[in-house]
Every structure is written in C-alpha cells, then in structure tokens.
N, C-alpha and C. Protein backbone atom coordinates (compact mmCIF):
# COMPACT_ATOMS: atom_id res chain seq x y z
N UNK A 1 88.12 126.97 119.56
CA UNK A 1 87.53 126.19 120.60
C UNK A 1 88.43 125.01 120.98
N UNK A 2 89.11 124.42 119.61
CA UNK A 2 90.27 123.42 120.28
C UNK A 2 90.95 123.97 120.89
N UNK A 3 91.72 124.79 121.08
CA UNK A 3 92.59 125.38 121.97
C UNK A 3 92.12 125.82 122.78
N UNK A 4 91.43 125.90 123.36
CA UNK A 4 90.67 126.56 124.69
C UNK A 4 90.38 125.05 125.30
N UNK A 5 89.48 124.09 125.02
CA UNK A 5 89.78 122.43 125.09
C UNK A 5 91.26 122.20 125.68
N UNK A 6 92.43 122.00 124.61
CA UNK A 6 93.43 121.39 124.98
C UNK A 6 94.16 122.53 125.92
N UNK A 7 93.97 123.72 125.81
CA UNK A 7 94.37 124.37 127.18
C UNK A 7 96.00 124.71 126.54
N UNK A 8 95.78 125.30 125.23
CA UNK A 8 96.87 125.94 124.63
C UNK A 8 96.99 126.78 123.92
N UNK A 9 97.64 127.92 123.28
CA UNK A 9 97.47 128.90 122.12
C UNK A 9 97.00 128.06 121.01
N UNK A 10 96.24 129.25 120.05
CA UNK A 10 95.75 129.00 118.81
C UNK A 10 97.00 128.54 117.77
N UNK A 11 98.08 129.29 118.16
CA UNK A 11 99.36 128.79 117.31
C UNK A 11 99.66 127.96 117.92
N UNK A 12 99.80 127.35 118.45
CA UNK A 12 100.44 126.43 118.97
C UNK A 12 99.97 125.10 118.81
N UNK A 13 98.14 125.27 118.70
CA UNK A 13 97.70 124.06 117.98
C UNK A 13 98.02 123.85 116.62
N UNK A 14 97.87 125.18 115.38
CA UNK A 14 98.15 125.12 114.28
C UNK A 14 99.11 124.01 114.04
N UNK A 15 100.48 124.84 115.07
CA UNK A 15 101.97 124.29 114.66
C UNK A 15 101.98 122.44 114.95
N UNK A 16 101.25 122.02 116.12
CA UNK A 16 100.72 120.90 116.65
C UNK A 16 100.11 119.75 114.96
N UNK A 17 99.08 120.88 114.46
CA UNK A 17 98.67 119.94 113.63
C UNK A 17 99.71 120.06 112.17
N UNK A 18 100.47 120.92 112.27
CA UNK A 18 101.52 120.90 111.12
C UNK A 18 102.51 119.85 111.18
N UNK A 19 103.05 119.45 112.58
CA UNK A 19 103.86 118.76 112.34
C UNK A 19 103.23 117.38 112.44
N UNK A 20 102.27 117.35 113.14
CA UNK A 20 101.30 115.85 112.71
C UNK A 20 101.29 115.34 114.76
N UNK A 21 102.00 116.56 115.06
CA UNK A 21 101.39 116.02 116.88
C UNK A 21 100.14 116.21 117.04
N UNK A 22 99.56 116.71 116.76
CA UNK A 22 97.89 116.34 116.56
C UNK A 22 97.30 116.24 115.27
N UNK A 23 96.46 115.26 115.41
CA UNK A 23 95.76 115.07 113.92
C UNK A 23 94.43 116.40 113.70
N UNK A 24 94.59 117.29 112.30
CA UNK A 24 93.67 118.07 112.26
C UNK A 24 93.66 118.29 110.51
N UNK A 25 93.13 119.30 110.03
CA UNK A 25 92.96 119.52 109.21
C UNK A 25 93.07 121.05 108.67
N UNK A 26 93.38 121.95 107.65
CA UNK A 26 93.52 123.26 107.40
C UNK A 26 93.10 123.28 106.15
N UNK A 27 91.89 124.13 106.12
CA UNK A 27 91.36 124.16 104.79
C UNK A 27 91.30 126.08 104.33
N UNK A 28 91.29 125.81 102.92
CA UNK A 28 92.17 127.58 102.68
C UNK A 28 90.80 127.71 102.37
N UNK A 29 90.14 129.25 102.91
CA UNK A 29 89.10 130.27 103.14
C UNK A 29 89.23 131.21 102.01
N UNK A 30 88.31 131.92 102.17
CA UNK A 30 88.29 132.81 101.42
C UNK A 30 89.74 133.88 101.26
N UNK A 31 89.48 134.25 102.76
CA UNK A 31 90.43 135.49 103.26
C UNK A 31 91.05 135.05 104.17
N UNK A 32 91.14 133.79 104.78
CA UNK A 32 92.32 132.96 105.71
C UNK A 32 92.08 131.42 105.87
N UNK A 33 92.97 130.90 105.88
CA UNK A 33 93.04 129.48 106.19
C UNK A 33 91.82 128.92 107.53
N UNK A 34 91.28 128.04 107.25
CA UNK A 34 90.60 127.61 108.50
C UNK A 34 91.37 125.88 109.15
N UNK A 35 91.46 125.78 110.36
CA UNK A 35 91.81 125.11 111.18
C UNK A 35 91.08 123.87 111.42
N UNK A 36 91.31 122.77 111.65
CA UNK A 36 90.18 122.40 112.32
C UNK A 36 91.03 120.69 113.12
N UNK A 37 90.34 120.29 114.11
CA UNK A 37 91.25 119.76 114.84
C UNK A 37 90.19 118.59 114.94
N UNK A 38 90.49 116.98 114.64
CA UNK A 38 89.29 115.74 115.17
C UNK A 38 88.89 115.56 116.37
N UNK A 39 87.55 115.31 116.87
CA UNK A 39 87.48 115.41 117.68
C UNK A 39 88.16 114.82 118.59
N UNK A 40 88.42 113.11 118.12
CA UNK A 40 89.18 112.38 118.73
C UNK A 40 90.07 112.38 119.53
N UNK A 41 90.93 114.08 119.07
CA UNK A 41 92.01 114.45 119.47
C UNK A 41 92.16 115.25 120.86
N UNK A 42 90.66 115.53 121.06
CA UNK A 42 89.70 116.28 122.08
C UNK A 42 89.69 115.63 123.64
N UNK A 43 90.03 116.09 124.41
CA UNK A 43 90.00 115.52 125.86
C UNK A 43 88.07 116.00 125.87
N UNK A 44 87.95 113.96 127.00
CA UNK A 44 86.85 114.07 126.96
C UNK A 44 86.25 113.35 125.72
N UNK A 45 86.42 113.44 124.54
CA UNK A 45 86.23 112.81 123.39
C UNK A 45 85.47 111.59 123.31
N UNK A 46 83.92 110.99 123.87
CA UNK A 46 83.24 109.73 123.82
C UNK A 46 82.49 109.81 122.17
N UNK A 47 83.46 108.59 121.73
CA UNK A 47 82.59 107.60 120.70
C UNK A 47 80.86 107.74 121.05
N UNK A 48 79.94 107.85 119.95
CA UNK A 48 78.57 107.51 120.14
C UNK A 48 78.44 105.80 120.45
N UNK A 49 79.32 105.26 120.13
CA UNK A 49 79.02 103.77 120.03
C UNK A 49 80.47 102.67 120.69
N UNK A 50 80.05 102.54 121.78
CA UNK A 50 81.27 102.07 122.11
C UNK A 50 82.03 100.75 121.15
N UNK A 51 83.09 101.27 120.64
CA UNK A 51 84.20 100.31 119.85
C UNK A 51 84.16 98.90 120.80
N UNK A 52 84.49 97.67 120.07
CA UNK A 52 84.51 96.55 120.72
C UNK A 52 85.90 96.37 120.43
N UNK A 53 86.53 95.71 121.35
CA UNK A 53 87.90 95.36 121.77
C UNK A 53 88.55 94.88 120.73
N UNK A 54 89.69 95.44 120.18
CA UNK A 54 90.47 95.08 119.15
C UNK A 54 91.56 93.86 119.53
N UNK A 55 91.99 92.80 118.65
CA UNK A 55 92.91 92.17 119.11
C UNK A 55 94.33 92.79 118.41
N UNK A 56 95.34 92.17 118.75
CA UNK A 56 96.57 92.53 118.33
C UNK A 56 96.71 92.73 117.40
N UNK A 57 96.25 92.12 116.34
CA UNK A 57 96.65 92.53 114.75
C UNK A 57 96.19 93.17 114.17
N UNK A 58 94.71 93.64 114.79
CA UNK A 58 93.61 94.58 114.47
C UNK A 58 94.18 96.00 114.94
N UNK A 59 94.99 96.10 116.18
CA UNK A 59 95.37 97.33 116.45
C UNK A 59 96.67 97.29 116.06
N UNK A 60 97.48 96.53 115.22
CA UNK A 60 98.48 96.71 114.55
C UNK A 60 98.12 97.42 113.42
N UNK A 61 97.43 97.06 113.04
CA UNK A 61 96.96 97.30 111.70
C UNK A 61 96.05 98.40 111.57
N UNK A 62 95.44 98.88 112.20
CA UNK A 62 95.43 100.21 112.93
C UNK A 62 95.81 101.14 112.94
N UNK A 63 97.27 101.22 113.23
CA UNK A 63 98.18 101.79 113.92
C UNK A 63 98.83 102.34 112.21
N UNK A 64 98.93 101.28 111.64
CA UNK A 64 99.83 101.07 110.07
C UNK A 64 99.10 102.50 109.42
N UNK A 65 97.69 102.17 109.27
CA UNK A 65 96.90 103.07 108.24
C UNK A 65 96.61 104.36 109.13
N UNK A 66 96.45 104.70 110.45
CA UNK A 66 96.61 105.45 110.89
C UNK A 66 98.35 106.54 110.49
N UNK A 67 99.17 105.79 110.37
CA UNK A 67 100.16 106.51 110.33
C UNK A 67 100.16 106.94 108.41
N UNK A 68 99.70 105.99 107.57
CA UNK A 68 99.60 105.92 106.27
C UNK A 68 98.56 106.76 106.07
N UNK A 69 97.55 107.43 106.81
CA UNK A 69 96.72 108.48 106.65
C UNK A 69 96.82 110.21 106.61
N UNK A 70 97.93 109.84 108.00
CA UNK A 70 98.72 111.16 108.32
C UNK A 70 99.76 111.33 107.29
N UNK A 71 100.27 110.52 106.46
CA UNK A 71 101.27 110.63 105.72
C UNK A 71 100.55 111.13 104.47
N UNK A 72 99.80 110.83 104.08
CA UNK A 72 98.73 111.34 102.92
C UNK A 72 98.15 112.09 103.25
N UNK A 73 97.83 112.71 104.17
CA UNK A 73 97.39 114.04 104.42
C UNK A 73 98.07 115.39 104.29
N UNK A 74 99.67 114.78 104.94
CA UNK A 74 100.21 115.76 104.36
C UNK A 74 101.10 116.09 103.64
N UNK A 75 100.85 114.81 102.57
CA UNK A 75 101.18 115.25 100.99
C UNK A 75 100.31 115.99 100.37
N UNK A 76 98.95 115.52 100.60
CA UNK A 76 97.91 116.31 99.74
C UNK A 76 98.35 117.56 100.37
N UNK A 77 98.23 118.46 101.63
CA UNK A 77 98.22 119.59 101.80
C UNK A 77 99.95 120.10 101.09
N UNK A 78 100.95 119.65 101.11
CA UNK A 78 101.73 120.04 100.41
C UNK A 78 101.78 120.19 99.14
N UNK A 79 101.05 119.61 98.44
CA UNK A 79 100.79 119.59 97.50
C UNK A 79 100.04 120.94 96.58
N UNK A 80 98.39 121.00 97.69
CA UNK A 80 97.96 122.27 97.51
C UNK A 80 99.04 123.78 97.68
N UNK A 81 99.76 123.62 98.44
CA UNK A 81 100.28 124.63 99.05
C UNK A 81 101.35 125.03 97.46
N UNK A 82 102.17 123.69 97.23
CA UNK A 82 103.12 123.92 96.04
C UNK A 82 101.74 124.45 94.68
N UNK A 83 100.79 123.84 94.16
CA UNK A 83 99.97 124.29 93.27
C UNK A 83 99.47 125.90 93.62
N UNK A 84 99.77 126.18 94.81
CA UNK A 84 99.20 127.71 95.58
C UNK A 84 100.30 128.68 95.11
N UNK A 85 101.41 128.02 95.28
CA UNK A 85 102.39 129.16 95.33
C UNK A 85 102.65 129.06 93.73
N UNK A 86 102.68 128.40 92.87
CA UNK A 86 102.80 128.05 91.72
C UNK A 86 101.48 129.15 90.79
N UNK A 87 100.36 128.92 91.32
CA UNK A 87 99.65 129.80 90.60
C UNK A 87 99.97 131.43 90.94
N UNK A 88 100.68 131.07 92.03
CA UNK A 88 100.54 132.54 92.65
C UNK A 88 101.92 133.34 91.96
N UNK A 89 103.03 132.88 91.22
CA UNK A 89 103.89 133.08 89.94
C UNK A 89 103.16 133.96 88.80
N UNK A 90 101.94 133.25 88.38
CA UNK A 90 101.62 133.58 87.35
C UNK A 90 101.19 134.71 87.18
C-alpha cells in the first residue's frame, strides 16, 4: 500500500528504506520478510494533534536524534541479519 501511496515499485521502496531514503521498518516473517514504511513518510500524512511550533534548537535537536535513530536502526537490523546468517552456519 506504501508503494501504491508514494507512486513507486514495491522494490524500490524496500531499497528506499534500506538505504535510509525513507524511514521504515522490515521485520522477518515466517516465510518472508515484512516491510513496513511510517506513516509520516506518507504523502498526505496529518498528525491527530497538531505539533506546536518548534524553535531552533528544538528542531536542531530534532534533527540530531532523528538521524541517531536511523543510525540505530540500522545497526540493530544488521545485526539481526549477521546473528541470521550466523545461525544459519550451524
């Protein structure tokens, strides 16, 4: 459904949220990986509650843990992936 939204292939979002051009998430399934993309990232995308105006240091700072989120995200998924292939040795 995200890709039909952003008005692009299903791979192409994948690859999108792999390299971190869109923020999403991939969680491993039974029998395939599942996808999943924030809404945020969603054209169209309204907050239930409209946000009140950030000042400068607030959206600096913002910006910091936003990028420090994506960076931990995809360590953890590298992470799983190395423990994946690692069990998958045994």
């Amino acid at each position: 459904m995200a890709a039909r939204l952003l008005g692009r292939d299903v791979r192409t979002v994948r690859r999108m949220i792999e390299s971190g051009e869109l923020e999403g998430a991939v969680v491993p399934g039974r029998q395939r990986r599942r996808w999943f993309v924030y809404s945020d990232q969603l054209p169209g995308f309204a907050p239930s509650t409209s946000p009140r105006l950030r000042s400068g240091s607030e959206q600096s700072e913002l910006a910091v843990l936003r990028e420090e989120n994506a960076d931990l995200r995809a360590r953890a998924q590298a992470a799983e992936e190395g423990e994946r292939l690692l069990l998958a040795k045994r």
